[in-house]
C-alpha atoms as a PDB file:
ATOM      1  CA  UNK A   1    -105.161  -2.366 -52.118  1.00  0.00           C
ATOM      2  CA  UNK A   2    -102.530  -4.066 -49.861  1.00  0.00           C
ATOM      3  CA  UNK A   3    -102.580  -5.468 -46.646  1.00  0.00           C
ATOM      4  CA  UNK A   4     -99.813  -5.202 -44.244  1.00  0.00           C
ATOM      5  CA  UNK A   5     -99.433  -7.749 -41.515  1.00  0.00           C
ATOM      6  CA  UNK A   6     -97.511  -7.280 -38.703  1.00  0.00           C
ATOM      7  CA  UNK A   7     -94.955 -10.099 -37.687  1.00  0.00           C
ATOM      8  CA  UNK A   8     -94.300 -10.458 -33.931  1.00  0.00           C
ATOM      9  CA  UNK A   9     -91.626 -12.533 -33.125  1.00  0.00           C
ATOM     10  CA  UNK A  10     -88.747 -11.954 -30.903  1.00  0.00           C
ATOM     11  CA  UNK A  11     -85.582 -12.293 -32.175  1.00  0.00           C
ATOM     12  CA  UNK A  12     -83.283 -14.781 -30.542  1.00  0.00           C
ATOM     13  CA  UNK A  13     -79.597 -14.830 -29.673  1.00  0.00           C
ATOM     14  CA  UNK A  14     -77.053 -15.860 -31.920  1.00  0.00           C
ATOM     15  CA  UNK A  15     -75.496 -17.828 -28.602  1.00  0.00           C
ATOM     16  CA  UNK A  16     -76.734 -18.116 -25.187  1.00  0.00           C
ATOM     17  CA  UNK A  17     -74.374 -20.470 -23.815  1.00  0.00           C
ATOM     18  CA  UNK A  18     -71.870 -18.066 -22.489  1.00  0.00           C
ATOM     19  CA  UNK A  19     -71.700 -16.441 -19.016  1.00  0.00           C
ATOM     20  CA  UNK A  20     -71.122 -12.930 -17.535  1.00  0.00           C
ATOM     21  CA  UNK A  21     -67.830 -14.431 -16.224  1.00  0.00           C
ATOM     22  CA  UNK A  22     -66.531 -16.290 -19.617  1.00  0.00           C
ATOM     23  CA  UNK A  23     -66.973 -13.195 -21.411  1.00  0.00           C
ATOM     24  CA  UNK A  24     -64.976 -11.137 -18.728  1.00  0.00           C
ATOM     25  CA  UNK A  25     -62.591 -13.640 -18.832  1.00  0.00           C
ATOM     26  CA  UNK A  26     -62.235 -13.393 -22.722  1.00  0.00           C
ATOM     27  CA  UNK A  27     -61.857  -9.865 -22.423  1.00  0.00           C
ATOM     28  CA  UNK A  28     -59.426 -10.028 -19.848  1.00  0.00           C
ATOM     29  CA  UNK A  29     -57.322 -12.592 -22.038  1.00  0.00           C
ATOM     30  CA  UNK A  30     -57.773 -10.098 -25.052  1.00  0.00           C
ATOM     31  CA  UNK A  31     -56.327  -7.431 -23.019  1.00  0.00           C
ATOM     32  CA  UNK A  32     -53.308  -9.704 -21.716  1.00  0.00           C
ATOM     33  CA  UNK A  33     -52.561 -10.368 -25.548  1.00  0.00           C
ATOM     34  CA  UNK A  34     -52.423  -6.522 -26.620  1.00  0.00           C
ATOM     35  CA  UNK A  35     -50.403  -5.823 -23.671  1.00  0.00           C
ATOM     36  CA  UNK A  36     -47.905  -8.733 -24.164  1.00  0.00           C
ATOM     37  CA  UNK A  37     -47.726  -7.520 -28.038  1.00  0.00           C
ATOM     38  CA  UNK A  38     -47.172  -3.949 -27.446  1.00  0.00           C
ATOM     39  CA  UNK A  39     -44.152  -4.667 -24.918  1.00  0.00           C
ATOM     40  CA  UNK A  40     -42.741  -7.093 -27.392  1.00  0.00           C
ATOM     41  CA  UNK A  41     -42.894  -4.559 -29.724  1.00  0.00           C
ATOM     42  CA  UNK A  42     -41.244  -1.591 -27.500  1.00  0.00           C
ATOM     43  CA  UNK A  43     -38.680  -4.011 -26.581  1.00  0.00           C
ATOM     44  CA  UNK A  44     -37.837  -4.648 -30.106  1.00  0.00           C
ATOM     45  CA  UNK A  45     -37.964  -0.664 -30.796  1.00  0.00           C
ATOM     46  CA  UNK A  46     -35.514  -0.144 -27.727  1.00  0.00           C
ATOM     47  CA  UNK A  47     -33.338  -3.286 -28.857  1.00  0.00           C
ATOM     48  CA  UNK A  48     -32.558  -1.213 -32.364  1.00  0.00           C
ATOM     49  CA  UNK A  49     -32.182   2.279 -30.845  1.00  0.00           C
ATOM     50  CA  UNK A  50     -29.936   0.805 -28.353  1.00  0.00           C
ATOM     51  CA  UNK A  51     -28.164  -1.543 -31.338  1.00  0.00           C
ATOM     52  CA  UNK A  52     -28.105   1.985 -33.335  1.00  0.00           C
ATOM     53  CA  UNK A  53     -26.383   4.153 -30.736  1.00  0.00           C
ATOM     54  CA  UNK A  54     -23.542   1.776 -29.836  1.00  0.00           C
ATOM     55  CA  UNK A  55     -22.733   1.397 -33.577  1.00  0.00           C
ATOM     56  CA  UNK A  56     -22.719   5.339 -33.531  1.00  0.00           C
ATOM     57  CA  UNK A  57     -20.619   4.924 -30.819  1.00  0.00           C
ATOM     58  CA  UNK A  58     -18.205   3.099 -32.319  1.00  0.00           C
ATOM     59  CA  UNK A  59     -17.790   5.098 -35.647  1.00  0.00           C
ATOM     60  CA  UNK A  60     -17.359   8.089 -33.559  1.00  0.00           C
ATOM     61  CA  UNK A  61     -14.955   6.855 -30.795  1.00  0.00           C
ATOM     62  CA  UNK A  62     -13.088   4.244 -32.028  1.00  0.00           C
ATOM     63  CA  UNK A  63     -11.276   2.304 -30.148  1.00  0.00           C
ATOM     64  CA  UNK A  64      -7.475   1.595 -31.901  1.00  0.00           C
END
């Protein structure tokens, strides 16, 4: 027959040093980035279309 013994320790944290405030400010920075990168990227987007139409422009209307 087998015995079962029960192990009672608590676990502990992988890392206690942080604060309330460091990790809202870490969150806060994460959220900065993403925004930053997303209106980077619609800038780029709206830099094309824009780039795109005046070239359409141009073929259809041109100039001479």
């Amino acid at each position: 027959m087998k015995h079962v013994t029960t192990i009672t320790k608590t676990p502990l944290l992988a890392n206690n040093e942080t604060t309330d405030l460091s990790f809202l400010l870490s969150i806060l920075s994460l959220g900065f980035d993403l925004v930053t990168t997303f209106i980077g990227a619609a800038s780029t987007v709206f830099e094309g279309l824009l780039s795109a139409l005046t070239q359409f422009n141009s073929v259809k209307n041109p100039e001479s």
